[in-house]
Each structure stands twice: as structure tokens, then as C-alpha cells.
Protein backbone atom coordinates (compact mmCIF):
# COMPACT_ATOMS: atom_id res chain seq x y z
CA UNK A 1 0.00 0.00 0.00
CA UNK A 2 1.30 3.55 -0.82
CA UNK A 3 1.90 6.18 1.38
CA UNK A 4 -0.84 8.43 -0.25
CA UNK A 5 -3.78 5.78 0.25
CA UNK A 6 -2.46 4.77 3.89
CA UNK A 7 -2.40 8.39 5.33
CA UNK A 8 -5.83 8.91 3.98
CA UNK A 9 -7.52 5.47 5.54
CA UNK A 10 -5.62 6.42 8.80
CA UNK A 11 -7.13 9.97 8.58
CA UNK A 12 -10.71 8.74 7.95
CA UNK A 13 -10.33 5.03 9.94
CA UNK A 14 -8.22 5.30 12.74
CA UNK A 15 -11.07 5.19 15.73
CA UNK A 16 -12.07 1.55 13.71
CA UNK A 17 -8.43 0.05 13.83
CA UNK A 18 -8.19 0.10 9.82
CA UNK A 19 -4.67 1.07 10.02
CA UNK A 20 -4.04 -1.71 12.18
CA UNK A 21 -5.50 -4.24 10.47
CA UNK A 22 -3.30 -2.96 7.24
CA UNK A 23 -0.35 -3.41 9.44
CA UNK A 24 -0.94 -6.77 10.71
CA UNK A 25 -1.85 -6.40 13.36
CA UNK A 26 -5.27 -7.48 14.05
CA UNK A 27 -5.60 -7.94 17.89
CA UNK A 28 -4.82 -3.85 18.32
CA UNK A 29 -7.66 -3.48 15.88
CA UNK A 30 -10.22 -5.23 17.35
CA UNK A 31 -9.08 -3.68 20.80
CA UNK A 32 -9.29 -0.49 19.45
CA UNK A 33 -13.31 -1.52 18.70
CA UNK A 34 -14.00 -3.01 21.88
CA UNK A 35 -12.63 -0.18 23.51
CA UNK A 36 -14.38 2.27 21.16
CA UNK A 37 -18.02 0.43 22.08
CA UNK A 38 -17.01 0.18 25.79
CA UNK A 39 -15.79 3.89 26.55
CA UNK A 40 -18.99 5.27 24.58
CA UNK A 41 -16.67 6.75 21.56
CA UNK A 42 -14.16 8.45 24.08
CA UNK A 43 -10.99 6.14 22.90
CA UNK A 44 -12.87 6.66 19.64
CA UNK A 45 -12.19 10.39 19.25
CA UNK A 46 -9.07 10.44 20.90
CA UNK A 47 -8.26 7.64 17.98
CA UNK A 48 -9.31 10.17 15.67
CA UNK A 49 -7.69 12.98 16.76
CA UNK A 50 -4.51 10.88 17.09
CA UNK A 51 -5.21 9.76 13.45
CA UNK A 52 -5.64 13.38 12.09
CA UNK A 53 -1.77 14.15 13.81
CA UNK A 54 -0.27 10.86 12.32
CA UNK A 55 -1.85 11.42 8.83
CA UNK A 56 0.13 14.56 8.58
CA UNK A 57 3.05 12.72 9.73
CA UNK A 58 2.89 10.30 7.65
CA UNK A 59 1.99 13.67 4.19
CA UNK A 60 5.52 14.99 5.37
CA UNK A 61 7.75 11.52 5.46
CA UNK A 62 9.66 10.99 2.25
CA UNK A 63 8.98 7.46 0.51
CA UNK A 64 11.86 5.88 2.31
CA UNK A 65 10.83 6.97 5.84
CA UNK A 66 7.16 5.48 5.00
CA UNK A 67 8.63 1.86 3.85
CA UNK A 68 11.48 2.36 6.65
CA UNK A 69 8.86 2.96 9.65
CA UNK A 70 5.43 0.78 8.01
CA UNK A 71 4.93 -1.62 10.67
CA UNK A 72 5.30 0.69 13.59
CA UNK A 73 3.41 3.80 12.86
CA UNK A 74 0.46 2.83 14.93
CA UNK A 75 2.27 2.54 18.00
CA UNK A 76 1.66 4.79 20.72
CA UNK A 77 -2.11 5.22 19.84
CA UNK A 78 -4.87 3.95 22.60
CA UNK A 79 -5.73 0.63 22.36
């Protein structure tokens, strides 16, 4: 996946886990629902808001930094 279409799902998705699940990592995507249901949509919007700050991230990082850093970029994020 290309750095373009990534940002963009993790801008729009990241309260469902999407960008999770395109990283492999399903069992932080499914917590990230769980805890998204269970909180009432508070992990939810702090999910987005996170998502909004990596997105940019993720607009400013060179094509080498994107392919360099893929599997970790989630980290950090609730859940």
C-alpha cells in the first residue's frame, strides 16, 4: 500500500483500527473496537484525533521513511 492511500484510511479510519488491520496487526484493531463500544466513543475520538496528527506525519515523510517505519506507525495510539 502507498503512502498516499495509507495516510488517507488512517485519517478517515483510525477510531475503527483500519490502520491496524493494514499493518498486521489485528488484535490492536479489534481492541481499538471493543474499547471504542465500551468507553462510549471516548478512545474513539481520541483515535481520531490521534489519526488526524499521524496522517500529517505520515503527508511529510519521504517514501523511504514510509517503507522504513510501516509496521510501527500505529504505535503509541490507545488501544
Amino acid at each position: 500500500m502507498n503512502k498516499t492511500t495509507f495516510a488517507i484510511l488512517t485519517l478517515l479510519f483510525n477510531n475503527l483500527g483500519i490502520p491496524c488491520f493494514i499493518q498486521g496487526n489485528a488484535k490492536s484493531g479489534i481492541l481499538r473496537i471493543v474499547l471504542n463500544f465500551v468507553t462510549c466513543g471516548i478512545i474513539g475520538f481520541i483515535n481520531f484525533i490521534m489519526g488526524i496528527i499521524l496522517a500529517i506525519e505520515i503527508f511529510k515523510m519521504t517514501d523511504e521513511e514510509f517503507e522504513e517505519k510501516k509496521g510501527t506507525l500505529t504505535k503509541g495510539i490507545p488501544a
